[in-house]
Protein backbone atom coordinates (compact mmCIF):
# COMPACT_ATOMS: atom_id res chain seq x y z
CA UNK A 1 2.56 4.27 -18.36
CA UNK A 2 5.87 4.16 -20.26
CA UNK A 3 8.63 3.03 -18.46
CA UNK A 4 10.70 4.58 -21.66
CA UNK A 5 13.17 1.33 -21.67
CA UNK A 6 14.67 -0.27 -24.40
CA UNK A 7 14.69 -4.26 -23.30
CA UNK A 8 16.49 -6.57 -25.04
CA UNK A 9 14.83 -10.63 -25.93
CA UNK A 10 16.39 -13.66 -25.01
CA UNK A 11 15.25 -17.14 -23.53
CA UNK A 12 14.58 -18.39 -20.56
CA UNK A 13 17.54 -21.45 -21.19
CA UNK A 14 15.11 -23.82 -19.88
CA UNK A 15 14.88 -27.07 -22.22
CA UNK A 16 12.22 -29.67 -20.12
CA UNK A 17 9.79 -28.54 -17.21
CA UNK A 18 11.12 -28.61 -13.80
CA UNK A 19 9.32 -29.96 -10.97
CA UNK A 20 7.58 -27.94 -8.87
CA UNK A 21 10.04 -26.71 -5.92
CA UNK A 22 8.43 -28.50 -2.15
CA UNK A 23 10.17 -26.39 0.10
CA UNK A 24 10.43 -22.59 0.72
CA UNK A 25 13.72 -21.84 -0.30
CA UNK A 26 13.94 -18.93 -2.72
CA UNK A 27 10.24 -17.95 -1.67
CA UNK A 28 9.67 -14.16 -0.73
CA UNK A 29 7.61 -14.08 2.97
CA UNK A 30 4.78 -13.46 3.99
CA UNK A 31 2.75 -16.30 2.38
CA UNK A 32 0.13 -16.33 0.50
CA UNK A 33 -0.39 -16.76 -3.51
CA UNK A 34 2.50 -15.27 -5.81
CA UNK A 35 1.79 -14.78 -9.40
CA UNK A 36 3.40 -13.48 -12.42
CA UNK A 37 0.88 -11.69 -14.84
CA UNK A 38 1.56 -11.26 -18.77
CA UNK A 39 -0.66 -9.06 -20.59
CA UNK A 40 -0.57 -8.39 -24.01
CA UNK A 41 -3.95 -7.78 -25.40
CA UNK A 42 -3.31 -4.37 -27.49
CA UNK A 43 -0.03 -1.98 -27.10
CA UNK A 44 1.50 -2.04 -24.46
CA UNK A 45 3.59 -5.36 -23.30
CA UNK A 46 3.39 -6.05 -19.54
CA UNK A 47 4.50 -7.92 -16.72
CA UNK A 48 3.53 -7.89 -12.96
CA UNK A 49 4.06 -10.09 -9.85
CA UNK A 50 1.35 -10.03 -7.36
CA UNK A 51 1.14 -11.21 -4.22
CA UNK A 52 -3.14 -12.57 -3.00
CA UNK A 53 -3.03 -13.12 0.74
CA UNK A 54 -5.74 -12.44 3.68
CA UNK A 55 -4.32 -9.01 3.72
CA UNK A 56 -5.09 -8.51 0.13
CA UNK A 57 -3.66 -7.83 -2.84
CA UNK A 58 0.07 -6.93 -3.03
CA UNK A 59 1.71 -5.65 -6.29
CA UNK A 60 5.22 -6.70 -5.65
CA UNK A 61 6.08 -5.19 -9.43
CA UNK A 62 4.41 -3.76 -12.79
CA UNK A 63 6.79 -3.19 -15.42
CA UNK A 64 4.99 -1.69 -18.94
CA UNK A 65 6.52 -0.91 -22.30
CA UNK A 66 4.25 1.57 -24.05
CA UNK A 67 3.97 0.93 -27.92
CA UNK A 68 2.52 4.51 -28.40
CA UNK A 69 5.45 6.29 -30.46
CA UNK A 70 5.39 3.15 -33.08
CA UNK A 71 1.69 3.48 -33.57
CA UNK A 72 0.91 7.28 -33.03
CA UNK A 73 1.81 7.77 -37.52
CA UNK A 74 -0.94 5.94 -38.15
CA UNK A 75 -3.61 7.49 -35.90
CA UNK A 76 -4.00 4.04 -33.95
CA UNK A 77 -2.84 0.27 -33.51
CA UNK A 78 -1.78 -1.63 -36.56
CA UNK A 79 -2.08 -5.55 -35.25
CA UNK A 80 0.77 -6.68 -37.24
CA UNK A 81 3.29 -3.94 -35.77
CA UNK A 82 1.90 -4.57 -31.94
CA UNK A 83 2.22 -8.50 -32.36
CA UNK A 84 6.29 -7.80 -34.00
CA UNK A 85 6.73 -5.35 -30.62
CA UNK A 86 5.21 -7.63 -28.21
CA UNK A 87 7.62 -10.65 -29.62
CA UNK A 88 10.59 -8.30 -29.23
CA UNK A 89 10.31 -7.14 -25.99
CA UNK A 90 8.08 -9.77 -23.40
CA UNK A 91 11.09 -11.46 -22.26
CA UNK A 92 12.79 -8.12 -21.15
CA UNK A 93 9.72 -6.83 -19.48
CA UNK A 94 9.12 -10.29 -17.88
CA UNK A 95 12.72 -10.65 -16.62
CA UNK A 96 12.60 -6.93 -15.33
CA UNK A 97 9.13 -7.41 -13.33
CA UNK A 98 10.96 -10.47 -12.10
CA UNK A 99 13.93 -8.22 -10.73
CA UNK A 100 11.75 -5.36 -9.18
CA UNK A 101 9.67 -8.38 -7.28
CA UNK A 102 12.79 -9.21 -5.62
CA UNK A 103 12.17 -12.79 -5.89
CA UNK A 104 12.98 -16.16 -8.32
CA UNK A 105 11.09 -18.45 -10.15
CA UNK A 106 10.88 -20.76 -7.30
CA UNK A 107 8.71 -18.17 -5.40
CA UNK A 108 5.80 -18.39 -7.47
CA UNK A 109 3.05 -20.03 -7.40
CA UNK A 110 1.47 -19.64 -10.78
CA UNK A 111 2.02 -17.82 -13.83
CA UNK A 112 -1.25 -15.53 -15.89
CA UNK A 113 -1.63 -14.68 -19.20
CA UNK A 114 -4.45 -12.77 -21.11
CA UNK A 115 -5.62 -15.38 -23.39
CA UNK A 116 -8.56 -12.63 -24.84
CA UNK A 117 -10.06 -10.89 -25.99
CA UNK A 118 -8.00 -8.25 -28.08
CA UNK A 119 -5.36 -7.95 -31.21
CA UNK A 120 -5.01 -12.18 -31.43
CA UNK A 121 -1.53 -11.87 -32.50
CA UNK A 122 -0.29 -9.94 -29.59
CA UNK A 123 -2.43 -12.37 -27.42
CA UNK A 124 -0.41 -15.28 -28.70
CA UNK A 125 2.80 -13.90 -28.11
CA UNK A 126 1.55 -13.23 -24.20
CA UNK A 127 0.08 -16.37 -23.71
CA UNK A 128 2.96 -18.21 -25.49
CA UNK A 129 5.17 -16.71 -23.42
CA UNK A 130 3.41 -17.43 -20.26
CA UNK A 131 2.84 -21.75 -21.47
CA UNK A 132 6.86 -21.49 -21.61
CA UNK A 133 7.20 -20.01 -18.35
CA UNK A 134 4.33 -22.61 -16.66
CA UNK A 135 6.34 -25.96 -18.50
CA UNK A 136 10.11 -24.85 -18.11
CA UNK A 137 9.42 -24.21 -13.87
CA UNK A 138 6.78 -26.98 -13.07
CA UNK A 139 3.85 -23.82 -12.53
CA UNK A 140 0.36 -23.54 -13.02
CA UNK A 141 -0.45 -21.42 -16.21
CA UNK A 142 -3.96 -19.65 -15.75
CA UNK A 143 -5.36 -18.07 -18.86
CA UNK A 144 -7.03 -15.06 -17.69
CA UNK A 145 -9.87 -12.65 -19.35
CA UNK A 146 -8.42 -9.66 -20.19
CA UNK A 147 -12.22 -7.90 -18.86
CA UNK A 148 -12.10 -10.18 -15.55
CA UNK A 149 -8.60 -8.40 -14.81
CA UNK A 150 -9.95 -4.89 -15.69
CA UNK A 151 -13.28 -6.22 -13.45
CA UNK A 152 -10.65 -7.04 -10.26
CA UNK A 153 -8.50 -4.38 -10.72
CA UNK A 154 -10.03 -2.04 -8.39
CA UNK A 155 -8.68 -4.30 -5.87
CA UNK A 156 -5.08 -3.42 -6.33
CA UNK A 157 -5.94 0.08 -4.68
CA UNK A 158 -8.09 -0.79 -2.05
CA UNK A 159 -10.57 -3.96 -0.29
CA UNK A 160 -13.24 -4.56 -2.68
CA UNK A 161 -15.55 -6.77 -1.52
CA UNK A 162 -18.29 -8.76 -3.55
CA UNK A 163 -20.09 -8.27 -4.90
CA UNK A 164 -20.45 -5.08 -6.70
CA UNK A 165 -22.35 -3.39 -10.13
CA UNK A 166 -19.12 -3.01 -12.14
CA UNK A 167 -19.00 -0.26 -14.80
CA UNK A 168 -16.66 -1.38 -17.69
CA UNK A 169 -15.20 1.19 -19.99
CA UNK A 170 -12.32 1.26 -22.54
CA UNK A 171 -11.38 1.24 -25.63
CA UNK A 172 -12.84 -1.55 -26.96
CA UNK A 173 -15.61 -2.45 -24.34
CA UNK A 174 -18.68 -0.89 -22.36
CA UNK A 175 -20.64 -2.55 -20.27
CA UNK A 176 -22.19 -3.11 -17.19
CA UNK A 177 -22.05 -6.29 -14.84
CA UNK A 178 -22.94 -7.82 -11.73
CA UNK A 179 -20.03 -9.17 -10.04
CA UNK A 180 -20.13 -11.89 -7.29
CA UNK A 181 -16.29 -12.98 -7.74
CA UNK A 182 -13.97 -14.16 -10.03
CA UNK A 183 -15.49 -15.92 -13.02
CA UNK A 184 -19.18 -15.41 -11.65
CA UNK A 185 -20.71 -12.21 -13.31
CA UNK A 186 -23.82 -11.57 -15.11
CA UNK A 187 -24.13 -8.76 -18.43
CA UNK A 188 -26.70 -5.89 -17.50
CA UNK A 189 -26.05 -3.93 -20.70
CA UNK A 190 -23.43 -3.17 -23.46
CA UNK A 191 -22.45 -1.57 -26.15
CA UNK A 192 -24.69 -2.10 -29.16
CA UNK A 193 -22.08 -0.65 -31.14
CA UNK A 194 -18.80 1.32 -29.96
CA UNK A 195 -17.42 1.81 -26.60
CA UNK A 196 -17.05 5.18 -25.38
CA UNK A 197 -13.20 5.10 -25.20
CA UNK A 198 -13.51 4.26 -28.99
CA UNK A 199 -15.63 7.21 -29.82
CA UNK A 200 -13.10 9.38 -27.59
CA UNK A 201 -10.40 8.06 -29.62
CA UNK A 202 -12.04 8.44 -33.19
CA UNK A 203 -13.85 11.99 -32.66
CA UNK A 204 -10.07 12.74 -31.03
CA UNK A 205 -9.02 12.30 -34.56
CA UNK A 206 -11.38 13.73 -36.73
CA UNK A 207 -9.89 16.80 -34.50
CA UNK A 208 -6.42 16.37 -35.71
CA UNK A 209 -5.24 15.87 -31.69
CA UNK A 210 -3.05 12.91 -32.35
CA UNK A 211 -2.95 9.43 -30.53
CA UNK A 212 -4.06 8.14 -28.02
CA UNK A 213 -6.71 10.53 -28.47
CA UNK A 214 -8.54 10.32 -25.34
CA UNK A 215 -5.87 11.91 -23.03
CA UNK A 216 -5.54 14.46 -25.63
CA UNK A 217 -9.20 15.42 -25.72
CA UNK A 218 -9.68 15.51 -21.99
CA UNK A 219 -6.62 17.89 -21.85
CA UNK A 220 -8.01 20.06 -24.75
CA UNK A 221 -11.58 19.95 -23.03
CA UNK A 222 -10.49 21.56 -19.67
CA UNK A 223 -10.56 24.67 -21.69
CA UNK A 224 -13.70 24.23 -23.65
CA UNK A 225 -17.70 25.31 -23.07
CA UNK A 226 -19.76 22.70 -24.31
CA UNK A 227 -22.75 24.30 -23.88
CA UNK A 228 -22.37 25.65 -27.47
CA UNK A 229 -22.89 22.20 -28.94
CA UNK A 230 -25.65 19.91 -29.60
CA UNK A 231 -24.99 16.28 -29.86
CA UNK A 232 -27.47 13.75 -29.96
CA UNK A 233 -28.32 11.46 -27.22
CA UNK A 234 -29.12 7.87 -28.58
CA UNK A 235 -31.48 5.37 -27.32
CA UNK A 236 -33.33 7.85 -25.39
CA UNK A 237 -36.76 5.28 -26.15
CA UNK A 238 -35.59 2.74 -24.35
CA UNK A 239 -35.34 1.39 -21.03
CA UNK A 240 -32.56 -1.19 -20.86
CA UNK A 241 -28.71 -0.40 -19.74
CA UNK A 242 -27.35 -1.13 -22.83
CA UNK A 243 -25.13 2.02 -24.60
CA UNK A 244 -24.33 3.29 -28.21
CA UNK A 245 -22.05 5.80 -29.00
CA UNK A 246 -21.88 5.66 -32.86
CA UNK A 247 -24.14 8.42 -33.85
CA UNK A 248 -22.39 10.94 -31.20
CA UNK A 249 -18.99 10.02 -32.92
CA UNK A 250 -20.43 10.57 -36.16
CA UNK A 251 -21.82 13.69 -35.22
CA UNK A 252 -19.12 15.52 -33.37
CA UNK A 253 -16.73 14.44 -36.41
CA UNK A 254 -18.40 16.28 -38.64
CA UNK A 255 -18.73 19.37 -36.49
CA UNK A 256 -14.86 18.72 -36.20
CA UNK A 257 -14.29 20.27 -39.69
CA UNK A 258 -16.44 23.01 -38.99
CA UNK A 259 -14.19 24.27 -35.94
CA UNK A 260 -12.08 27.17 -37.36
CA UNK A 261 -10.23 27.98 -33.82
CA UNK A 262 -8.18 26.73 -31.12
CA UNK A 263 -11.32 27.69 -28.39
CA UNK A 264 -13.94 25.98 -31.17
CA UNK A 265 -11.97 22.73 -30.43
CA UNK A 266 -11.57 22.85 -26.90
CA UNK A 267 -15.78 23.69 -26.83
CA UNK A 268 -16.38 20.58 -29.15
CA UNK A 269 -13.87 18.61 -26.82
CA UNK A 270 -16.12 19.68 -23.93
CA UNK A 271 -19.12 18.77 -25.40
CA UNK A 272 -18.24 15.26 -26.54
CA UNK A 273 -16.81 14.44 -22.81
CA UNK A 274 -19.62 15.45 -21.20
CA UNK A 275 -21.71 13.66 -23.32
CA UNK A 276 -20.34 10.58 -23.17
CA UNK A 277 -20.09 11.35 -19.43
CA UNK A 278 -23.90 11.75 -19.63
CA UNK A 279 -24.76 8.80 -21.23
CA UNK A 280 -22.74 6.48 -18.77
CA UNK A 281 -24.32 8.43 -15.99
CA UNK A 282 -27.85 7.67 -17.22
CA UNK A 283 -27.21 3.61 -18.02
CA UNK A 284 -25.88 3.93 -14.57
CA UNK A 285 -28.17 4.92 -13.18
CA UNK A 286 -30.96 2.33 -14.42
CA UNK A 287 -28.54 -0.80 -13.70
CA UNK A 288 -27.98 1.29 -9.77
CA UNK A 289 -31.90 0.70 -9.56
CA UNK A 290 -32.21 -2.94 -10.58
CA UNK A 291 -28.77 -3.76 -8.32
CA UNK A 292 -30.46 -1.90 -5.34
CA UNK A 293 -33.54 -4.05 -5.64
CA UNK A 294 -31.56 -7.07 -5.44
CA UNK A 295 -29.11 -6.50 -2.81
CA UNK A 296 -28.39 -5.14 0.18
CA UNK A 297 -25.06 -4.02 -0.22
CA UNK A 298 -24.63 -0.99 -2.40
CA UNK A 299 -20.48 -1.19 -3.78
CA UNK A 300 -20.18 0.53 -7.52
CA UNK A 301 -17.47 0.31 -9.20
CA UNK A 302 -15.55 1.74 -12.40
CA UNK A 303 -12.58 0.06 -14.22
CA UNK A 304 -11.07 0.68 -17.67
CA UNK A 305 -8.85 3.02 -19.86
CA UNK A 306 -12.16 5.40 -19.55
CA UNK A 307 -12.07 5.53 -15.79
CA UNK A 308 -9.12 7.72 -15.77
CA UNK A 309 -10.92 10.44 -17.51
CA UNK A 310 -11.15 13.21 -14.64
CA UNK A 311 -14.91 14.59 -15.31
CA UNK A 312 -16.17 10.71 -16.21
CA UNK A 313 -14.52 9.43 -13.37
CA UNK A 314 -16.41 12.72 -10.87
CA UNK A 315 -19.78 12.80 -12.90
CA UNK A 316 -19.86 8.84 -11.35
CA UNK A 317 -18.99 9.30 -8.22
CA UNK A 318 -21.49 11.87 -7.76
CA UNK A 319 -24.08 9.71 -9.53
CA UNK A 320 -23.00 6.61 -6.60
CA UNK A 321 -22.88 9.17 -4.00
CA UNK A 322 -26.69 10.13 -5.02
CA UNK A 323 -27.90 6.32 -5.00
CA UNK A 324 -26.20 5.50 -1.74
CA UNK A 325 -23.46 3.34 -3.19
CA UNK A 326 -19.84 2.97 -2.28
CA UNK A 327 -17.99 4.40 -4.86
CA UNK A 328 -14.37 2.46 -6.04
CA UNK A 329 -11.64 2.60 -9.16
CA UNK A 330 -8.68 1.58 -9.43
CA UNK A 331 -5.58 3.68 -8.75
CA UNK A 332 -5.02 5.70 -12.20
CA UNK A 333 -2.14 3.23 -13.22
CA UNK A 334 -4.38 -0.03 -12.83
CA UNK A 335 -6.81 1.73 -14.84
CA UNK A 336 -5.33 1.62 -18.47
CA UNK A 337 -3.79 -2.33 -19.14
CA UNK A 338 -1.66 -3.18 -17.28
CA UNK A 339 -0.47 -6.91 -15.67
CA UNK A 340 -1.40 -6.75 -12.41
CA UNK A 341 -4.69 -7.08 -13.02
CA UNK A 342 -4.19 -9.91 -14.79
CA UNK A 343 -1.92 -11.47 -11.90
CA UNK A 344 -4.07 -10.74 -9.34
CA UNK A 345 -7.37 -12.68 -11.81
CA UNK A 346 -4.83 -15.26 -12.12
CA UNK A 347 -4.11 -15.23 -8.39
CA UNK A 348 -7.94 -15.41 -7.49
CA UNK A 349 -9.10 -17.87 -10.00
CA UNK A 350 -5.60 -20.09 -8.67
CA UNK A 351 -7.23 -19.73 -5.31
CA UNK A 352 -10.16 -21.14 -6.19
CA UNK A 353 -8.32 -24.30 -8.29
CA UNK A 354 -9.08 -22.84 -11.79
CA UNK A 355 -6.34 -23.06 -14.04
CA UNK A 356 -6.00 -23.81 -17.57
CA UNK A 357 -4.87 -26.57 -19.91
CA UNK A 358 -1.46 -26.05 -21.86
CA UNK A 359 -3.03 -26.00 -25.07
CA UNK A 360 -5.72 -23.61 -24.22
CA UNK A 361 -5.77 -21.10 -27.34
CA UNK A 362 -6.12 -17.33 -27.79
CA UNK A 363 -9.41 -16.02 -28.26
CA UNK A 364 -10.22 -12.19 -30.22
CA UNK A 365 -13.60 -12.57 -28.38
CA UNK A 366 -14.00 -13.52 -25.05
CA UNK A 367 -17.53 -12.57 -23.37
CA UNK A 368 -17.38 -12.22 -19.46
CA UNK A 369 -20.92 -13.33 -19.82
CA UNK A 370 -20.32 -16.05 -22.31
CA UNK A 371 -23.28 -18.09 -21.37
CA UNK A 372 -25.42 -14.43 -21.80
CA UNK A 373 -23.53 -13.33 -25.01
CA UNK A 374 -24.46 -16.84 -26.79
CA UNK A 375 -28.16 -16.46 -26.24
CA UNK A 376 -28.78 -12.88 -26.62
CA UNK A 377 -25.73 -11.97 -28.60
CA UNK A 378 -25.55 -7.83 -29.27
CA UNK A 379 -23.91 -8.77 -32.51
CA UNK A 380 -25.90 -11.05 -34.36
CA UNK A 381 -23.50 -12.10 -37.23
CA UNK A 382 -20.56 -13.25 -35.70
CA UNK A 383 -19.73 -16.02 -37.61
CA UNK A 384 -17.18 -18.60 -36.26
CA UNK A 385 -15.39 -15.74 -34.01
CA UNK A 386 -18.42 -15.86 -31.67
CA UNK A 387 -19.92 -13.98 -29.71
CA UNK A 388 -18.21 -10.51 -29.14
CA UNK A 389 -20.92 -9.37 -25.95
């Protein structure tokens, strides 16, 4: 989402922290836990105030500035531009979330920032931002994993209950998880080597259809008969959840140059998205087993840049309808990144008395699993980044 606005930076004018206000003047009503959200993991520079209460979650604002026209000449993010945009414009988008919430600084209870993983300079400038906000008005700062917000954000559309099998796909990440609640879920399988939103992005390329590629290929695809392609299917030997899409982006690039036609292109698009739709169907569908063993409840959901891809987003549904689970996403604008995700983690993990230090730092790898990722990493040399999940 692009909200196509050109903010201007400034300051906030605070010089010391303030102390905490004790009363309820300049609160909105209706009680509960009011948090601002910063996220600026990649390219696109966020705010959001969100408002946890027995009712649920309510997004009192989401204000995004899209970095995709200073990025789309190079075929993809360049960190060093995205950290200079991010620095230029989080005060604007913060001040205008602010504005749209209706309320003050006094009314909130907390302020969130993604502290990881992603681009480590555009985490900085979120986080920063968020450590100046927390100091100058007396408020909790919770540092918040960018994955945990994508793993909650289902529950900006609708009641989500815990716990659930969670189905994590985007650009960067794929994977599946148990989830019991904030900051208690358990790794079932990953990516060995690229996420499917990555190969969707890369093969999306290698077709000359511009960035974000994704969007681009599931347009092109709607068109398209797959069914004249053969891509390869990887890990077909074994029996574990985890995913690898390297060999199918390999694959359909190089049948990219072969396409001579408008129609050859929209077949290869088809093929590629329902391949990758295959593949999360089928790890799916061995982590829906497992979870069903375990648990009573049956509640699947999908969250991630990848979950607003139409025929992904159907091919699961049916697959949860088959298996007797519930099946839940987010509303298509919580699926990409977006801050009120990470309000609403910061609003559940500040119900539960987790907040951060004032020095905590930003991380470019950030397990939800961390405990998992250190002892079985997927990534064996990770050197002093650790592990990546």
């Amino acid at each position: 989402m692009n909200t196509g606005a050109d903010y201007s930076s400034g300051t906030t004018g605070a010089t010391k922290p303030a102390a905490r206000p004790t009363g309820t003047e300049g609160r909105a009503p209706g009680g509960g836990l009011t948090v601002l959200g910063l996220e600026t993991s990649c390219d696109e520079t966020a705010a959001s105030v969100v408002r946890l209460s027995a009712a649920g979650a309510e997004v009192l604002s989401s204000v995004i500035h899209s970095q995709i026209e200073e990025h789309a000449a190079f075929g993809g993010v360049v960190p060093e531009i995205a950290a200079r945009s991010h620095v230029e414009m989080i005060d604007g988008v913060a001040r205008r979330a602010m504005a749209e919430a209706g309320i003050d600084y006094a009314a909130l209870d907390g302020v969130a920032a993604t502290a990881g993983p992603g681009l480590v300079g555009g985490v900085m400038v979120g986080l920063s931002y968020g450590k100046a906000v927390a100091l100058a008005r007396g408020l909790p700062l919770i540092a918040v994993n960018h994955l945990e917000g994508h793993a909650v954000s289902a529950r900006l559309g609708a009641e989500t209950r815990y716990p659930f099998l969670l189905l994590l796909v985007s650009g960067g990440h794929c994977q599946l998880l148990e989830v019991r609640g904030i900051g208690d879920m358990s790794r079932l399988g990953t990516t060995i080597d690229d996420a499917a939103g990555e190969a969707f992005d890369k093969i999306a390329k290698a077709m000359g259809l511009g960035y974000p590629g994704g969007p681009a290929l599931e347009r092109l695809a709607a068109s398209g008969d797959g069914s004249r392609f053969d891509l390869p299917r990887a890990l077909l030997g074994r029996k574990d959840c985890d995913f690898s899409f390297s060999g199918l982006k390999t694959a359909a690039s190089r049948l990219a140059q072969t396409c001579e036609s408008e129609q050859d292109r929209a077949d290869l698009a088809d093929a590629v998205q329902k391949a990758i739709a295959r593949q999360l169907s089928e790890r799916t569908e061995r982590a829906m087993t497992a979870y069903a063993e375990a648990h009573e409840t049956r509640n699947f959901v999908v969250a991630g840049g990848v979950a607003a891809n139409k025929t992904i987003r159907r091919t699961l549904e049916d697959l949860a309808t088959r298996h007797g689970f519930s099946f839940l996403a987010p509303p298509m604008v919580y699926c990409t990144d977006n801050a009120a995700m990470i309000a609403l983690a910061g609003a559940e993990r500040l119900e539960k008395g987790l907040t951060s230090d004032i020095d905590v730092a930003a991380r470019p790898r950030w397990p939800l699993d961390e405990a998992r990722a250190n002892a079985d990493p997927v990534h064996k040399k990770t050197g002093r980044k650790g592990a990546k999940a």
